[in-house]
Structure formats: structure tokens, C-alpha cells
Protein backbone atom coordinates (compact mmCIF):
# COMPACT_ATOMS: atom_id res chain seq x y z
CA UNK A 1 6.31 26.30 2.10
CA UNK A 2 6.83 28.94 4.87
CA UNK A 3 4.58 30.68 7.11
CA UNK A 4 3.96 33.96 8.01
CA UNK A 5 2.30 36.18 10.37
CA UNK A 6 1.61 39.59 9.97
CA UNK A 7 0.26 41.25 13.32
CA UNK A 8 -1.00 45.12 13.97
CA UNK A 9 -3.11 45.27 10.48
CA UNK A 10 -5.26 48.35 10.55
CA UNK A 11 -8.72 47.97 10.25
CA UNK A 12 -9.27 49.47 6.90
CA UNK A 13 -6.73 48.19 5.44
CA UNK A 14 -8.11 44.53 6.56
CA UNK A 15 -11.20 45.55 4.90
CA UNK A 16 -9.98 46.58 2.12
CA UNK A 17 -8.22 43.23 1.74
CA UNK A 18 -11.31 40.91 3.00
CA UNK A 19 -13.89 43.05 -0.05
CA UNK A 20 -10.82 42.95 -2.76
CA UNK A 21 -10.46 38.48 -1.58
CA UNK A 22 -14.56 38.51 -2.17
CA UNK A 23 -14.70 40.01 -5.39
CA UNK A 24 -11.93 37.76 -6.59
CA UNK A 25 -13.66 34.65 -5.06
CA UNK A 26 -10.24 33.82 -2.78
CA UNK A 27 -9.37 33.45 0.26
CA UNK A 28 -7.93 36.75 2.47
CA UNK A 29 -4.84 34.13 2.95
CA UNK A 30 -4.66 33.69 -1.10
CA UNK A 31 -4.97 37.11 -1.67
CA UNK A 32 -2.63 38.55 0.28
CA UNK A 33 -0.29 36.14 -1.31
CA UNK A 34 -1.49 37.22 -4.96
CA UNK A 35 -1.02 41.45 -4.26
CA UNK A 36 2.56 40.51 -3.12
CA UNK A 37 3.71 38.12 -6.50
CA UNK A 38 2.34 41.35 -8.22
CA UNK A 39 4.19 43.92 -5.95
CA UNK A 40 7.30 42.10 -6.27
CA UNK A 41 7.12 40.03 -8.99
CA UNK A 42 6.44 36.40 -8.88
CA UNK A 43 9.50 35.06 -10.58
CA UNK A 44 12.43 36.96 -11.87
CA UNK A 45 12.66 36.93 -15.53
CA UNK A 46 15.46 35.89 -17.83
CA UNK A 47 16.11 37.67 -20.80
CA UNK A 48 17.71 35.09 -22.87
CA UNK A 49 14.74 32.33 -22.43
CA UNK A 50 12.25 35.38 -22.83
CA UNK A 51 13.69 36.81 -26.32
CA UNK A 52 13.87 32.32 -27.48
CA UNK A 53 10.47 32.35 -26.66
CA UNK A 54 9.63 35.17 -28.46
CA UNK A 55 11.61 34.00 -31.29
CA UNK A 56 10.03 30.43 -31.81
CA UNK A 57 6.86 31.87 -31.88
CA UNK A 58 7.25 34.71 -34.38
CA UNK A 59 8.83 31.50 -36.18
CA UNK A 60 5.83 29.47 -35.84
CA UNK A 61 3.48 32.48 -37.17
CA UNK A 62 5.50 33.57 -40.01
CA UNK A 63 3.60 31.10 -42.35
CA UNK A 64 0.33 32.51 -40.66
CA UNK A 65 -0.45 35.48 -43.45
CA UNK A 66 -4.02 37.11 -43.11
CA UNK A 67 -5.19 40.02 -45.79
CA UNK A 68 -7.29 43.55 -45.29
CA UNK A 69 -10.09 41.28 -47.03
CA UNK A 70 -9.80 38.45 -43.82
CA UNK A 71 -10.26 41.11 -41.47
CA UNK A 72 -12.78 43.36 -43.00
CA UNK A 73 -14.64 39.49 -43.73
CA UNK A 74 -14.18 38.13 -40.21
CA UNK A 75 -15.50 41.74 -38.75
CA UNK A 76 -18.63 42.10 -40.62
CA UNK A 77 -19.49 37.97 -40.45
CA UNK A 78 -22.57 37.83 -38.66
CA UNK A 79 -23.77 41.91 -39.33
CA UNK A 80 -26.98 42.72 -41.29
């Protein structure tokens, strides 16, 4: 795995950083690495695999069928 330094942070923006690692119970180091997989992505995606994913499942829930009466039954389980 590589290393890198960043140098010249401003203060606030080091804050910001250390509060937003505390309230996610990580490390600044794991953090930092976390807001940059979500700025620019964490793995490129590929269409084709996507769309066969999203295919075998709909497949494997089409035999899943659940009514109005499920719902409403599964909502108000547990109500007075």
C-alpha cells in the first residue's frame, strides 16, 4: 500500500477533520482515507456486472409476492 504525506493543512480544516474522525470512531489517518473513496469513488463501476447483478436478484424475488393485507398486517402487528 502507498504512503502519503500531505503538508501545509490549515488549522480548521485539521479540525474539522480530527471532530468529523471522532464522531465516526476512526482514526484522522482512516478518515481522510474514507472522504477521498467518497470524493472519488472507491472503485469504478462496471455496467455489465452491475445490470447481472441486478438481474439475478429481481430473479431471485420474483417468487417473493406480498399483498395490501401483508403490509397493512405487518404495520399494525404489535399496535393497540
Amino acid at each position: 500500500m502507498a504512503t502519503l504525506t500531505i503538508k501545509n493543512i490549515p488549522d480548521e480544516l485539521h479540525e474539522r477533520l480530527k471532530e468529523r474522525a471522532k464522531q465516526h470512531r476512526r482514526s484522522i489517518n482512516s478518515e481522510v482515507i474514507v472522504c477521498l473513496e467518497q470524493v472519488l469513488g472507491a472503485a469504478p463501476i462496471d455496467p455489465a456486472a452491475l445490470l447481472a447483478r441486478i438481474r439475478a436478484r429481481r430473479q431471485a424475488m420474483s417468487q417473493i409476492y406480498v399483498t395490501d393485507e401483508d403490509l397493512r398486517a405487518a404495520k399494525n402487528e404489535g399496535r393497540p
